[in-house]
N, C-alpha and C. Protein backbone atom coordinates (compact mmCIF):
# COMPACT_ATOMS: atom_id res chain seq x y z
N UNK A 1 35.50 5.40 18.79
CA UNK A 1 34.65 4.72 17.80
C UNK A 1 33.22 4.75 18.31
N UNK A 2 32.54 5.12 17.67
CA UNK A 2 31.04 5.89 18.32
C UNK A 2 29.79 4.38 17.22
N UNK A 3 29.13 3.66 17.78
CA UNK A 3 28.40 3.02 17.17
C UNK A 3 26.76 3.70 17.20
N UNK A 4 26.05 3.41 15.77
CA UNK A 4 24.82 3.42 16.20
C UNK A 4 24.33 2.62 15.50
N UNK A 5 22.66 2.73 15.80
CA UNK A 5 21.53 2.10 15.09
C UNK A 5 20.79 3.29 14.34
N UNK A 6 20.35 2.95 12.73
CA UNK A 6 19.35 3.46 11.98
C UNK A 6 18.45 2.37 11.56
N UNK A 7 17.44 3.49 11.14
CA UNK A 7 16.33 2.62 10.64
C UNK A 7 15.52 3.49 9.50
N UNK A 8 15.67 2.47 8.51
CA UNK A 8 15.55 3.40 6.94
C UNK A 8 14.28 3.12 6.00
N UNK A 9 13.07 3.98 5.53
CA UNK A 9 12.16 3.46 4.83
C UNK A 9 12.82 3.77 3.71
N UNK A 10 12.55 2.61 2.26
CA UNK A 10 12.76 3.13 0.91
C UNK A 10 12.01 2.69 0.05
N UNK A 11 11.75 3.93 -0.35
CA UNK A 11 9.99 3.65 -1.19
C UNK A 11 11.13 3.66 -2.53
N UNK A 12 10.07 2.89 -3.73
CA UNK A 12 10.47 3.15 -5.17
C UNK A 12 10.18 1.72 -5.42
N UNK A 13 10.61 1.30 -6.45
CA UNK A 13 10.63 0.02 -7.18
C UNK A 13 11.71 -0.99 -6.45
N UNK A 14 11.24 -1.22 -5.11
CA UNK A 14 12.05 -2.04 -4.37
C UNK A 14 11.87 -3.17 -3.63
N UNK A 15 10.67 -4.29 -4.26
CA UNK A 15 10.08 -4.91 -3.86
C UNK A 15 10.27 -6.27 -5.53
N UNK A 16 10.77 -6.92 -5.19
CA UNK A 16 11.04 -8.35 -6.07
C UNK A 16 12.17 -8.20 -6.91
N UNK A 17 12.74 -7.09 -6.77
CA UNK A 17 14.54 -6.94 -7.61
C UNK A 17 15.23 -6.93 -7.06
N UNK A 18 15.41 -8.08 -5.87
CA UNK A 18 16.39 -8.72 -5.43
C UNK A 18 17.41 -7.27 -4.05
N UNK A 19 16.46 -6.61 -3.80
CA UNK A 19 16.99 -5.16 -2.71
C UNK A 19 17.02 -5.82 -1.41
N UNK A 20 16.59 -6.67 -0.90
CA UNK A 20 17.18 -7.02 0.64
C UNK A 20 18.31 -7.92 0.46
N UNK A 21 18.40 -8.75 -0.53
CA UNK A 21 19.55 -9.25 -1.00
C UNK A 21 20.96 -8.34 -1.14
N UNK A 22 20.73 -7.48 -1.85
CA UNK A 22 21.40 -6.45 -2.11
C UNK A 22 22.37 -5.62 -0.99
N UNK A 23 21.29 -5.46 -0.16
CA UNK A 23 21.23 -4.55 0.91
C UNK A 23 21.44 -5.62 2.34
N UNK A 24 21.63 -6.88 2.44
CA UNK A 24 21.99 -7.32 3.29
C UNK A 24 23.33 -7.93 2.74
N UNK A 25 23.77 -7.35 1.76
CA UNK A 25 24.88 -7.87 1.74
C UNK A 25 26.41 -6.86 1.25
N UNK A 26 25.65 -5.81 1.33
CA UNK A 26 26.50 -4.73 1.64
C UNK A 26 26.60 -4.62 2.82
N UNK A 27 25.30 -4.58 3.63
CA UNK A 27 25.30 -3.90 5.06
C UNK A 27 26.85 -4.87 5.52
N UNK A 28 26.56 -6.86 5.52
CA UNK A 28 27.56 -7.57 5.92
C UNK A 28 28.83 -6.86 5.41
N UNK A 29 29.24 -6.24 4.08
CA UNK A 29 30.17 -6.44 3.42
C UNK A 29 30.97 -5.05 4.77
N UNK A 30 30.29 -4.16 5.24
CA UNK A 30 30.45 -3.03 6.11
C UNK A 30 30.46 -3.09 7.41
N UNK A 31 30.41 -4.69 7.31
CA UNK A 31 30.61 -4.64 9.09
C UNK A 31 29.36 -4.64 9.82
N UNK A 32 28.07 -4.41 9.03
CA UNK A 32 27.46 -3.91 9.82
C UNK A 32 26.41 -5.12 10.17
N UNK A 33 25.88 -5.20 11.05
CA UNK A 33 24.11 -6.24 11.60
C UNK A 33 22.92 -5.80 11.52
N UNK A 34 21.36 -6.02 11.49
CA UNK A 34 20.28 -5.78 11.15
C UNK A 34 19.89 -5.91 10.16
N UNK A 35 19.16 -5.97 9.43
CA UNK A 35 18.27 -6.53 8.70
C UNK A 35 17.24 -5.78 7.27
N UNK A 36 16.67 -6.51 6.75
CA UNK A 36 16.04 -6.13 5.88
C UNK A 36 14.93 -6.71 5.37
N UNK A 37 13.46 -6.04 5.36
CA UNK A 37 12.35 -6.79 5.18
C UNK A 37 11.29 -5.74 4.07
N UNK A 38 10.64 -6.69 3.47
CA UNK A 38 9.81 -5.97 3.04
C UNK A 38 8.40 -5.25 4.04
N UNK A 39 7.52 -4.38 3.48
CA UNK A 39 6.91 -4.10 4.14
C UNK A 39 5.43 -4.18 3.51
N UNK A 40 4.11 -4.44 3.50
CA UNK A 40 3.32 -4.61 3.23
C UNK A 40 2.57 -3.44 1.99
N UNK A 41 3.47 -2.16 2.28
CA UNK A 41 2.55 -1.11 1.67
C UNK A 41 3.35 -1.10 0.23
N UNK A 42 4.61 -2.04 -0.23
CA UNK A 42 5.37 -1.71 -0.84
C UNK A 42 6.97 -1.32 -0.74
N UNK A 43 7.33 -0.70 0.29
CA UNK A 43 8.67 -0.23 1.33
C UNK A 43 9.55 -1.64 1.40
N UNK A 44 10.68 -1.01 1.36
CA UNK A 44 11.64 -1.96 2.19
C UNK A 44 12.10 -1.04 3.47
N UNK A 45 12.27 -2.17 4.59
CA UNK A 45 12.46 -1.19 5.92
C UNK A 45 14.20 -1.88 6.36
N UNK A 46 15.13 -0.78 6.64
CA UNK A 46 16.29 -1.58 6.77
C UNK A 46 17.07 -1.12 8.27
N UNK A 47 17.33 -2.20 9.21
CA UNK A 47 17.75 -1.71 10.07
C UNK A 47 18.99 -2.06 10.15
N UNK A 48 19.74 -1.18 10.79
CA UNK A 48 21.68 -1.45 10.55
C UNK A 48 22.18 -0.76 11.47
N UNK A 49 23.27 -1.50 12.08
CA UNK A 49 23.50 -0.70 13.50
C UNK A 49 25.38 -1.30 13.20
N UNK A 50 25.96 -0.37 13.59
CA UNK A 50 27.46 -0.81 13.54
C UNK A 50 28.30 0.86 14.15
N UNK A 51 28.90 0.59 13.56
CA UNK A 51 30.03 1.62 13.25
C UNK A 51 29.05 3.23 12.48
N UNK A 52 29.19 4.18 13.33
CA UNK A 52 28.61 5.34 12.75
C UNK A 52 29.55 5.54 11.01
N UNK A 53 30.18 5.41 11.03
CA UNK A 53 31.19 5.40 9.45
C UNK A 53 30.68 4.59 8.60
N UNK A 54 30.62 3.12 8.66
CA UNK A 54 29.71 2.34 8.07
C UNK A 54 28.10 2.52 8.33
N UNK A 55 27.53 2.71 8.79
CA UNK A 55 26.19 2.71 8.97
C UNK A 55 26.32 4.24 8.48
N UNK A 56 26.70 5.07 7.69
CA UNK A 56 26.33 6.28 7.20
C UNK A 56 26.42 6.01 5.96
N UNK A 57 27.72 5.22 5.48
CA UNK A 57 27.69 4.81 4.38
C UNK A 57 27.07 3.86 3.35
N UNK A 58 26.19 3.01 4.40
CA UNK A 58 24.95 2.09 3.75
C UNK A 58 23.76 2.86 3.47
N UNK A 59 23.90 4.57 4.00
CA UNK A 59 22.67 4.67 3.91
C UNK A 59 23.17 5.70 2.52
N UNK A 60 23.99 6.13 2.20
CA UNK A 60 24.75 6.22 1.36
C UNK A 60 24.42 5.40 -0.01
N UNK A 61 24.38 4.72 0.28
CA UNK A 61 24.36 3.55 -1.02
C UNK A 61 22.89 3.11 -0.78
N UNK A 62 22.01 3.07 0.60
CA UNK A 62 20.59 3.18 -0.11
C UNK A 62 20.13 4.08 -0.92
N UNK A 63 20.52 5.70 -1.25
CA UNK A 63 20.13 6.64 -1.57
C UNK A 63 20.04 5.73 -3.28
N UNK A 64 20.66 5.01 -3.62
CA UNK A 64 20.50 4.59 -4.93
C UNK A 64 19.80 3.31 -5.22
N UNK A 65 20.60 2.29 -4.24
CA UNK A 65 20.28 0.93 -3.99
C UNK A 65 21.23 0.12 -5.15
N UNK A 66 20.39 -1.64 -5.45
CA UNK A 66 21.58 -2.28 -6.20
C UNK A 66 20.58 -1.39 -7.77
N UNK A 67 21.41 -1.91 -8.85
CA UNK A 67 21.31 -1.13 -10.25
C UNK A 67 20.02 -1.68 -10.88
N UNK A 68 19.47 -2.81 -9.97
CA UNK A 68 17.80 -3.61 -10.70
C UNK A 68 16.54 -2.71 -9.93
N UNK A 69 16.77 -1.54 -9.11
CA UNK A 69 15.89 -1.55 -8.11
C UNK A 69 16.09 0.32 -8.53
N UNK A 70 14.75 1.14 -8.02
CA UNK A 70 14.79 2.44 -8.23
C UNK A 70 14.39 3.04 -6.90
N UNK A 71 15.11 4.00 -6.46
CA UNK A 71 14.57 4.10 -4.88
C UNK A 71 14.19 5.58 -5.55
N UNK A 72 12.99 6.25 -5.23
CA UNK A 72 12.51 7.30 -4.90
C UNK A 72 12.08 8.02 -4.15
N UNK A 73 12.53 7.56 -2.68
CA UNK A 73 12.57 8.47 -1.27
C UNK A 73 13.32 7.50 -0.42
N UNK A 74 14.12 7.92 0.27
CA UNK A 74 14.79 7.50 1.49
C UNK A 74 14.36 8.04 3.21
N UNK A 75 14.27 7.67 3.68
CA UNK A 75 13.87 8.26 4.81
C UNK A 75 14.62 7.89 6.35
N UNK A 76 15.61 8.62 6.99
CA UNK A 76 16.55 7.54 7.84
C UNK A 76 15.74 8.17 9.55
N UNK A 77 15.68 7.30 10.57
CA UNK A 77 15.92 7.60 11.91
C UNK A 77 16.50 7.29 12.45
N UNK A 78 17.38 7.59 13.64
CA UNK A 78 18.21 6.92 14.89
C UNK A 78 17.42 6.31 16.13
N UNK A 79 17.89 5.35 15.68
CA UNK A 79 16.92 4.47 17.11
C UNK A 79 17.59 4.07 18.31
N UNK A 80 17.57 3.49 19.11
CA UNK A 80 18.31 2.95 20.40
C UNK A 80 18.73 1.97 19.85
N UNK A 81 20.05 1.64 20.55
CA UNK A 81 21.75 0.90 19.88
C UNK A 81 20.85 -0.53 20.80
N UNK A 82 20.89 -1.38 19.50
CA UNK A 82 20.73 -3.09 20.09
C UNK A 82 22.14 -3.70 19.30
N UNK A 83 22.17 -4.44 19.96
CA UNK A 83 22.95 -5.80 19.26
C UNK A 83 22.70 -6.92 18.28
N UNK A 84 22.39 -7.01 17.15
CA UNK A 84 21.64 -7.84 16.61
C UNK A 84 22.89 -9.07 16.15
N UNK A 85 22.59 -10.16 15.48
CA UNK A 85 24.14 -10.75 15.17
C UNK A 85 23.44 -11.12 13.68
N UNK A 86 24.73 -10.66 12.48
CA UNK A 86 24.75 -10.73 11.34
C UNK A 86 23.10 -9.43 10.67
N UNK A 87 22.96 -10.00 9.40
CA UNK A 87 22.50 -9.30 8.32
C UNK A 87 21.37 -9.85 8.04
N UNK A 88 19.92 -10.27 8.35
CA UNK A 88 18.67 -10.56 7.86
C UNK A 88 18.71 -9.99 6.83
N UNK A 89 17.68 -11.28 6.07
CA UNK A 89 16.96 -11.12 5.16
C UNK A 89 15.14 -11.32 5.74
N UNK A 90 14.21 -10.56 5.90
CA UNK A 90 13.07 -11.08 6.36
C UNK A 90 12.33 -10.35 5.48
């Protein structure tokens, strides 16, 4: 069982339709920890570290996001494996 950490920009209409909500509660629903914040330029930035299976598959389901929100670029990196505990919302 191989764990990692990503870290995901998603530009589009993803800022007040309820997407870190969304997205921190899939990430939980997957097992997975890290977080989700908006970002100043517009972006939501999402970090999620678990299970390489789950953490592929959240990013999976960012490619769309929840059905109120329009993502028009995704962007993923692999970062160094932390431990975070549970699912932010920030």
């Amino acid at each position: 069982m191989s764990h990692k950490c990503v870290k995901a920009l998603i530009k589009g209409m993803v800022q007040g339709v309820g997407f870190r909500f969304h997205t921190a509660h899939q990430g939980l629903k997957l097992g997975l920890s890290g977080y989700a914040k908006n970002l100043p330029d517009g972006t939501v930035e999402v970090l999620a570290c678990g299970e390489e299976e789950q953490v592929d598959a959240l990013m999976v389901w960012l490619e769309d996001g929840p059905k109120t929100s329009r993502v028009d670029a995704l962007v993923v990196e692999d970062v160094e494996w932390r431990h975070i505990d549970g699912f932010e919302i920030m």
